[in-house]
C-alpha atoms as a PDB file:
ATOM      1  CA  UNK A   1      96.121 -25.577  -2.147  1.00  0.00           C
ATOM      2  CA  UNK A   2      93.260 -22.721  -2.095  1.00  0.00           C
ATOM      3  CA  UNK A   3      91.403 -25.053   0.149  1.00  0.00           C
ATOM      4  CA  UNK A   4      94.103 -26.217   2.624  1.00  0.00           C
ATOM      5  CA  UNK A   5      94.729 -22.557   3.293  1.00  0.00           C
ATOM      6  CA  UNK A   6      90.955 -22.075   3.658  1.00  0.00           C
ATOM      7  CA  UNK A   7      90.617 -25.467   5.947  1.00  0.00           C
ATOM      8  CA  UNK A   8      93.611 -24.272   7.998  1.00  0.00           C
ATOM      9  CA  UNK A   9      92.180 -20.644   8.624  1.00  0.00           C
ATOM     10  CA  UNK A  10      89.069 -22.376   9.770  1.00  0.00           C
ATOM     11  CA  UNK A  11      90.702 -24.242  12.289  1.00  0.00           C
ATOM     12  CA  UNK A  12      93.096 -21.264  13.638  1.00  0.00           C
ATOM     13  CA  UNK A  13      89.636 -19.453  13.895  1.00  0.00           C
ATOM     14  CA  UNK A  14      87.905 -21.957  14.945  1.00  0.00           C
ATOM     15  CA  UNK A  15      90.157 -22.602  18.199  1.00  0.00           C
ATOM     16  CA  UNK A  16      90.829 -18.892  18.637  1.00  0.00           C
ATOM     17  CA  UNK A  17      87.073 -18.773  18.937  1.00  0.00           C
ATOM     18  CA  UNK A  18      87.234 -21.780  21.785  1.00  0.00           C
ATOM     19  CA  UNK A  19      89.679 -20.007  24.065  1.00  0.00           C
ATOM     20  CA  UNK A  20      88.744 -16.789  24.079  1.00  0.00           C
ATOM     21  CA  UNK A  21      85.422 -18.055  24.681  1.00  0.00           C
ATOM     22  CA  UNK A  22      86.886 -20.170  27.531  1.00  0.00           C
ATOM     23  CA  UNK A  23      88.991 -17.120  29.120  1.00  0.00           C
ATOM     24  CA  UNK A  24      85.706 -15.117  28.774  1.00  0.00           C
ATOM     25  CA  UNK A  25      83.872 -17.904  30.894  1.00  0.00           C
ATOM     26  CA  UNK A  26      86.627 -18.043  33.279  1.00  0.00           C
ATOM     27  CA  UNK A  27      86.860 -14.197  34.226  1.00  0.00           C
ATOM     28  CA  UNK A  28      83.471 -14.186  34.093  1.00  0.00           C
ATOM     29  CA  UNK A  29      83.335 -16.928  37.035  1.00  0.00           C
ATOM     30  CA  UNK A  30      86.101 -15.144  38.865  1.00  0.00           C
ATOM     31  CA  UNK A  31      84.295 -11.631  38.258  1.00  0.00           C
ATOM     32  CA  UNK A  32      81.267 -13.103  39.958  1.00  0.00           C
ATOM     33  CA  UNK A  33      82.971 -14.905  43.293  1.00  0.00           C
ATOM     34  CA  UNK A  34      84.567 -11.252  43.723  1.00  0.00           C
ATOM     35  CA  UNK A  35      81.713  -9.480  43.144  1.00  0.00           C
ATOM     36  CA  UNK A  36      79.587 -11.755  45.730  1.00  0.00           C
ATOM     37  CA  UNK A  37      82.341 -11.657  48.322  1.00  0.00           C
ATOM     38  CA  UNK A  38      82.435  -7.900  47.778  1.00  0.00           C
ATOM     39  CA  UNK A  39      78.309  -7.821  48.017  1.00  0.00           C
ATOM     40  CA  UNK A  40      78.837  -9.810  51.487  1.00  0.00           C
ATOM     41  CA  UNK A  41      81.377  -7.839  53.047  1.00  0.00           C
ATOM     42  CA  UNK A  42      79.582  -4.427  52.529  1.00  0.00           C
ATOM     43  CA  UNK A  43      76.292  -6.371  53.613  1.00  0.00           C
ATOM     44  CA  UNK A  44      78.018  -7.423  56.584  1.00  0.00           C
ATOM     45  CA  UNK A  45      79.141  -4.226  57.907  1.00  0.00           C
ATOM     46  CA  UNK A  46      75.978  -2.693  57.182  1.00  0.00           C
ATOM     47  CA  UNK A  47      74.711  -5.371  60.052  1.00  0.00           C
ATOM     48  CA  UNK A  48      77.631  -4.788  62.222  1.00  0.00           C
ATOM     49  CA  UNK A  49      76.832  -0.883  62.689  1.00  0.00           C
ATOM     50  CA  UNK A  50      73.142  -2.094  63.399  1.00  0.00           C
ATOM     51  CA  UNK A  51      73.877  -5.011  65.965  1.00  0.00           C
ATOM     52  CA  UNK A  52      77.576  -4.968  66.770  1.00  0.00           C
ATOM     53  CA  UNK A  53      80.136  -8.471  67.117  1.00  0.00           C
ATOM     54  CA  UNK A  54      79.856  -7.105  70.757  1.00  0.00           C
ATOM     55  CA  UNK A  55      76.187  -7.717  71.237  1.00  0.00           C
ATOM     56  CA  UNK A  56      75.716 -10.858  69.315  1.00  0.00           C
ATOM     57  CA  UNK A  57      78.027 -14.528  69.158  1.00  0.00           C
ATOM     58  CA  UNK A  58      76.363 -16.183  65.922  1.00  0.00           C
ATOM     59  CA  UNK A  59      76.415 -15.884  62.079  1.00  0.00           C
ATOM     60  CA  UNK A  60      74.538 -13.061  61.175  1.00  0.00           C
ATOM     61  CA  UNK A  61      74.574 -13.381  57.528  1.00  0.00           C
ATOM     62  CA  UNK A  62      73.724 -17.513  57.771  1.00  0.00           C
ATOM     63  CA  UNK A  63      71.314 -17.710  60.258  1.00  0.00           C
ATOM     64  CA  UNK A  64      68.235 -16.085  58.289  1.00  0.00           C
ATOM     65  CA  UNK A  65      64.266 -16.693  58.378  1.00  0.00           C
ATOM     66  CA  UNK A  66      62.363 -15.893  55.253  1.00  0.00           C
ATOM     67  CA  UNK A  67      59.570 -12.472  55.308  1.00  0.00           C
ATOM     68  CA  UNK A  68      56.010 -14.445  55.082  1.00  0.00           C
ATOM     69  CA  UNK A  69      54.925 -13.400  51.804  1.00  0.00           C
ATOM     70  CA  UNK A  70      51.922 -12.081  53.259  1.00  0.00           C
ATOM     71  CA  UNK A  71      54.245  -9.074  54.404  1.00  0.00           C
ATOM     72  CA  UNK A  72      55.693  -8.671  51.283  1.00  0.00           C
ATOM     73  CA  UNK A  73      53.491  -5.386  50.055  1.00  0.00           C
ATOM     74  CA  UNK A  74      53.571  -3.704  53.327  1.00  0.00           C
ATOM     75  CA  UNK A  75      57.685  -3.897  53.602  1.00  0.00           C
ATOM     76  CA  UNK A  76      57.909  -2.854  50.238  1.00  0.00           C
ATOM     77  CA  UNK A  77      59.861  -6.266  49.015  1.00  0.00           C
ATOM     78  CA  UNK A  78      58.814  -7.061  45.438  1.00  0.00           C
ATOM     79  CA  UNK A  79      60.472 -10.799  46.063  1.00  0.00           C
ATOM     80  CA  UNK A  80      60.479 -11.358  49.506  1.00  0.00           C
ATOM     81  CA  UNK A  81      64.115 -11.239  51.311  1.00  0.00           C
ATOM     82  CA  UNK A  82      65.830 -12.663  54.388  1.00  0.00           C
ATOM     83  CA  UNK A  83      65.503 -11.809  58.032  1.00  0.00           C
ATOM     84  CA  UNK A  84      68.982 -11.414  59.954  1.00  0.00           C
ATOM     85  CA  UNK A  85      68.439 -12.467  63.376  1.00  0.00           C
ATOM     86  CA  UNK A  86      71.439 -11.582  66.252  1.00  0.00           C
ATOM     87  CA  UNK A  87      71.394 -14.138  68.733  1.00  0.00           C
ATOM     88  CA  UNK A  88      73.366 -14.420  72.053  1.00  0.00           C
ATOM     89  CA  UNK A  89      74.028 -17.614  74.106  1.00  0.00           C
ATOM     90  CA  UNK A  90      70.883 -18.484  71.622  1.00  0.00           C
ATOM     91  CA  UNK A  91      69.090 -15.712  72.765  1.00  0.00           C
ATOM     92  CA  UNK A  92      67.036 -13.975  70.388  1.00  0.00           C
ATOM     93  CA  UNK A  93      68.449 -10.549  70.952  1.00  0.00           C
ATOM     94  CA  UNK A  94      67.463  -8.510  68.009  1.00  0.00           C
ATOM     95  CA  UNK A  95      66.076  -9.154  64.057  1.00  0.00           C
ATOM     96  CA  UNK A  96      67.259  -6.771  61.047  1.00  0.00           C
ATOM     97  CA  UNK A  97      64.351  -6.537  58.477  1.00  0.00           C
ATOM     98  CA  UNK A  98      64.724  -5.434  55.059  1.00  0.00           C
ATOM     99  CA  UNK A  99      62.172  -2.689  53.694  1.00  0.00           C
ATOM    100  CA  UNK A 100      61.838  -0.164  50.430  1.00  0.00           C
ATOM    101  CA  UNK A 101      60.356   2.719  50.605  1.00  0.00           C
ATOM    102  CA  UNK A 102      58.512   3.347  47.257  1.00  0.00           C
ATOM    103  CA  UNK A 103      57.825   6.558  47.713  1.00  0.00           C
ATOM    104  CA  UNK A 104      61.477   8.138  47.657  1.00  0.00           C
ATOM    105  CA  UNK A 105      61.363  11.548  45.571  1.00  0.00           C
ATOM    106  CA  UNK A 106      63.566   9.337  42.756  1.00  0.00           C
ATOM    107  CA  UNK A 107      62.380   6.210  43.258  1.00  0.00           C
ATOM    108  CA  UNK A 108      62.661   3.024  45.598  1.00  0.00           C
ATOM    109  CA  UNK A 109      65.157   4.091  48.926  1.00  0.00           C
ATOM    110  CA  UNK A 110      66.197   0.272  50.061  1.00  0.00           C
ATOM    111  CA  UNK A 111      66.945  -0.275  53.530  1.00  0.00           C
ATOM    112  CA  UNK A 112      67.263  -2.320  56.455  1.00  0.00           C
ATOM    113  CA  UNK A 113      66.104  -1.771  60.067  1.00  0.00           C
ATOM    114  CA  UNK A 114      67.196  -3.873  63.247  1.00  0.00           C
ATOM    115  CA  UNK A 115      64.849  -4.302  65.799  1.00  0.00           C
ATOM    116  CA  UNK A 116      65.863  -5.089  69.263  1.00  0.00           C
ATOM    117  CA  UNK A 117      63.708  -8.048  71.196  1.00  0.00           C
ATOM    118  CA  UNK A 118      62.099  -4.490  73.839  1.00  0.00           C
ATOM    119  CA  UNK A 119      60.751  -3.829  70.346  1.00  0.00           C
ATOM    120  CA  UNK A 120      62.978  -0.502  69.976  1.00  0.00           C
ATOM    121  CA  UNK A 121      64.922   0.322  66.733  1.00  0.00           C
ATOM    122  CA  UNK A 122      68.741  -1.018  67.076  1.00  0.00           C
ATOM    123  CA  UNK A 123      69.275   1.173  63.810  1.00  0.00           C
ATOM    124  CA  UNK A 124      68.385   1.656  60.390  1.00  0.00           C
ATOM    125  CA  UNK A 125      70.659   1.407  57.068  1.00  0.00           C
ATOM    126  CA  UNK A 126      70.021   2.631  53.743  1.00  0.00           C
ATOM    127  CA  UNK A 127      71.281   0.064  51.329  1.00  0.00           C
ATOM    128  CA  UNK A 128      70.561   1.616  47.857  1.00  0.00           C
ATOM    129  CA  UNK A 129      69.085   4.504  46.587  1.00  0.00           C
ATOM    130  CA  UNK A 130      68.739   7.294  43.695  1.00  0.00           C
ATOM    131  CA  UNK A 131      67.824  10.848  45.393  1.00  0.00           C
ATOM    132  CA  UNK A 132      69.238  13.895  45.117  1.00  0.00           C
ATOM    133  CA  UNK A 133      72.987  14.325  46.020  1.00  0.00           C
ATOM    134  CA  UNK A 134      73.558  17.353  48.006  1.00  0.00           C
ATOM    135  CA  UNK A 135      69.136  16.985  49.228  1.00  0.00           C
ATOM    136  CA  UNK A 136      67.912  13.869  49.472  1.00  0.00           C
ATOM    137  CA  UNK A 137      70.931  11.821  49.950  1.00  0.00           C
ATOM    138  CA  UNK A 138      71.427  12.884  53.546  1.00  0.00           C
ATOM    139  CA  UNK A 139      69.756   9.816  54.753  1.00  0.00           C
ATOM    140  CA  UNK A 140      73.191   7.716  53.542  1.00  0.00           C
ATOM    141  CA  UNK A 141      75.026   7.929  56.908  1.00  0.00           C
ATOM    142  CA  UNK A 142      78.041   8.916  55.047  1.00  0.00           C
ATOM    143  CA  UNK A 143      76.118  12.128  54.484  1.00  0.00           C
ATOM    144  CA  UNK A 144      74.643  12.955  56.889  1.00  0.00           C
ATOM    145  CA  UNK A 145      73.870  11.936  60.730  1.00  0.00           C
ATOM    146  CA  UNK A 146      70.196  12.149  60.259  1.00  0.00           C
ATOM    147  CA  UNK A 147      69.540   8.245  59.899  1.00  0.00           C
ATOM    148  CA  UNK A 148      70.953   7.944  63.062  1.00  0.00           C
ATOM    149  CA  UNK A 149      67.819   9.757  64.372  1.00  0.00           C
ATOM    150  CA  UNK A 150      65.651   6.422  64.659  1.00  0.00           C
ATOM    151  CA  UNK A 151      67.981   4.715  67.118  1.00  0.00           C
ATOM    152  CA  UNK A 152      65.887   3.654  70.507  1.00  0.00           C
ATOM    153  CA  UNK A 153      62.865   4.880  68.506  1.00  0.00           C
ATOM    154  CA  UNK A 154      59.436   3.004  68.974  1.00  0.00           C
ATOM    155  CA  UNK A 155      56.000   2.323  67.818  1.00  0.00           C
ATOM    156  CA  UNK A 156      55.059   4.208  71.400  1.00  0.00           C
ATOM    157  CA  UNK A 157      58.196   6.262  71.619  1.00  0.00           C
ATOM    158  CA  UNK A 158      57.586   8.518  70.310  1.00  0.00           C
ATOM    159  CA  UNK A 159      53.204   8.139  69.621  1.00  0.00           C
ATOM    160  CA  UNK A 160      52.006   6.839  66.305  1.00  0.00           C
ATOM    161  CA  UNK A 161      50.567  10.395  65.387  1.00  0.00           C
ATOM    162  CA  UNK A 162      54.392  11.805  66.514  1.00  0.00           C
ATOM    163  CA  UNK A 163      55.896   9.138  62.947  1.00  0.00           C
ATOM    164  CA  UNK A 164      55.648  12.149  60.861  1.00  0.00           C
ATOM    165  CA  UNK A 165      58.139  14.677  59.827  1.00  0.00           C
ATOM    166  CA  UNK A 166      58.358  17.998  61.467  1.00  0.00           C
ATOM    167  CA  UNK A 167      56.601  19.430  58.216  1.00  0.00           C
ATOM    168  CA  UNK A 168      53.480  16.784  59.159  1.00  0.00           C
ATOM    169  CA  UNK A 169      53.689  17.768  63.108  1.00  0.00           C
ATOM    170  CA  UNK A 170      55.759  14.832  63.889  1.00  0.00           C
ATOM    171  CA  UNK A 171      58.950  14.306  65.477  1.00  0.00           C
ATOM    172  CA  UNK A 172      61.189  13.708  62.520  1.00  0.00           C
ATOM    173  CA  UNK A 173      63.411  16.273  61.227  1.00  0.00           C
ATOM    174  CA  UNK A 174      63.358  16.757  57.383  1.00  0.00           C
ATOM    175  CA  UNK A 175      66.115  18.216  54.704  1.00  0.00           C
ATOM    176  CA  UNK A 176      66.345  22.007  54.057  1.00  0.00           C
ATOM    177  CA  UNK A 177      64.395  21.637  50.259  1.00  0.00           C
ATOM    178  CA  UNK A 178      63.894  18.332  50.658  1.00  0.00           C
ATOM    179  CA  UNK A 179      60.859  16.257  52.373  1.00  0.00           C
ATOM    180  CA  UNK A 180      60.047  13.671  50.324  1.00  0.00           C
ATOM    181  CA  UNK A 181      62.754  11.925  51.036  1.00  0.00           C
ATOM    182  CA  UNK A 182      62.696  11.535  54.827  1.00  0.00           C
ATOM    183  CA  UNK A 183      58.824  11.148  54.676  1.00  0.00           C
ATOM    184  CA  UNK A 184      59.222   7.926  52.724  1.00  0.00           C
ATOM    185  CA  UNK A 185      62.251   6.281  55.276  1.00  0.00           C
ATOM    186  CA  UNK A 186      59.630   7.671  58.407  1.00  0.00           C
ATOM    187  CA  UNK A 187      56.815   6.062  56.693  1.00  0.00           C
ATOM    188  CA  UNK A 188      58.336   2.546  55.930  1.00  0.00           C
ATOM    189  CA  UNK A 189      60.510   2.386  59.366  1.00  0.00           C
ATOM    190  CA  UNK A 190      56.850   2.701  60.962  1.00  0.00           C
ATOM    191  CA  UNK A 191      55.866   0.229  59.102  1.00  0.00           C
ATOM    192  CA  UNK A 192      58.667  -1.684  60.054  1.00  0.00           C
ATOM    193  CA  UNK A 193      57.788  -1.820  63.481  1.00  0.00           C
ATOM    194  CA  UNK A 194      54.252  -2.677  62.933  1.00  0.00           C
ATOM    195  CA  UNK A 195      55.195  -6.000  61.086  1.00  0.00           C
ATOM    196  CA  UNK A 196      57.639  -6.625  64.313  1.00  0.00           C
ATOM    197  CA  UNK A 197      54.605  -6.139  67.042  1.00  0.00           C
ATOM    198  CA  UNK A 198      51.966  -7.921  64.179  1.00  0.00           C
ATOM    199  CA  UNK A 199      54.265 -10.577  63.923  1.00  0.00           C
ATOM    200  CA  UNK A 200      56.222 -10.495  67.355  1.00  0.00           C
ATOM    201  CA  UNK A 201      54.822 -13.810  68.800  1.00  0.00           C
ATOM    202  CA  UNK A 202      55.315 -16.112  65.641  1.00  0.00           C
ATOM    203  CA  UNK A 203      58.679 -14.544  64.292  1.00  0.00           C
ATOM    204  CA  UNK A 204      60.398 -15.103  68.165  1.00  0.00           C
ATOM    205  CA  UNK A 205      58.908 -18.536  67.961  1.00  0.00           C
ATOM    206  CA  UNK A 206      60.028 -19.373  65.225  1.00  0.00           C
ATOM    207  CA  UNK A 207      63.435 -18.157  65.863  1.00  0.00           C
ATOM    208  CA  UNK A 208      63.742 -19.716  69.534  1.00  0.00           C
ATOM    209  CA  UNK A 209      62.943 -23.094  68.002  1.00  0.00           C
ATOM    210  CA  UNK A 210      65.991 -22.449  65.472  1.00  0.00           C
ATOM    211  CA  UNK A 211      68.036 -22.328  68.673  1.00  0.00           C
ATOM    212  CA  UNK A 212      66.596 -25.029  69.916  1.00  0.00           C
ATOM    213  CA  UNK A 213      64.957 -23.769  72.967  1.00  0.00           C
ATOM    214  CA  UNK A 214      61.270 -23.456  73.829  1.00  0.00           C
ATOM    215  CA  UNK A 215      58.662 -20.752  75.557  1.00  0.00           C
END
């Protein structure tokens, strides 16, 4: 008798044990999808401030090239990451890079920066970060204006020795009690546009034979 009881509690554990490790798997799936379409849609808005539906008439998040390794270090990417490149009528019309900063006053400031095919900035996004609210966190449009700064910037416009903060003698405004901060984003946005002109000829190449069209 002892043992039925014993054999029966088994098996009432036992499948207990089954489905709540089955509903665990299944929210856990479910979890995920939401989380990745959540992860896409703020992604993809992030590109639509930089290259707008109105400039572009393809996929932005699909059609992707990969950052040659050999760019990883100066870009900041640990892993590498995907370049988003706005095309219209197939026309190469603009690429949005991603980039960290390393050198944020808390830590790693990730980002991404479109670059229009004149080789001007189309606009840069800060996608994660840890600085200082109410300091350093003014480069998070929804702070602050300031990121807005680099839009129809250049690697001429304005001269090399002019990619410094105010604070440096260059053109960029810093924070009140904070310069750390906007030095990093100067410093890798500069270095954003020097893989672009490094790299112009292969990465348009590359991307005009995507379309299917030759130069």
């Amino acid at each position: 008798m002892i043992f039925s009881s014993i054999r029966k509690n088994s098996l009432l554990l036992g499948t207990f044990a089954l489905v709540t490790t089955a509903l665990l798997a299944f929210t856990a799936d479910v979890t995920k999808e939401r989380i990745a379409n959540a992860e896409r849609a703020a992604q993809q808005k992030a590109l639509f401030e930089i290259v707008p539906r109105t400039r572009h008439n393809n996929d932005l998040l699909s059609d992707t090239i990969q950052v040659p390794e050999s760019a990883w270090a100066g870009l900041g990417l640990k892993s590498g990451g995907d370049i988003y490149v706005a095309r219209h009528t197939n026309e190469t019309i603009a690429m949005i890079i991603p980039a960290t900063a390393p050198d944020g006053y808390s830590g790693d400031i990730r980002m991404i920066v479109g670059i229009n095919a004149d080789g001007t900035i189309a606009g840069v996004r800060i996608v994660d970060h840890k600085e200082t609210p109410g300091l350093g966190d003014k480069i998070d449009l929804k702070k602050n204006p300031w990121i807005m700064g680099f839009n129809g910037k250049s690697l001429s416009a304005p001269e090399s020795s002019k990619w410094k903060v105010k604070k440096d003698g260059g053109d960029f405004d810093q924070f009140a009690g904070a310069t750390i901060t906007p030095r990093a984003v100067v410093n890798q946005v500069r270095r954003v546009l020097e893989f672009v002109d490094t790299h112009r000829d292969e990465l348009f190449k590359k991307n005009d034979a995507v379309s299917g069209e030759t130069k």
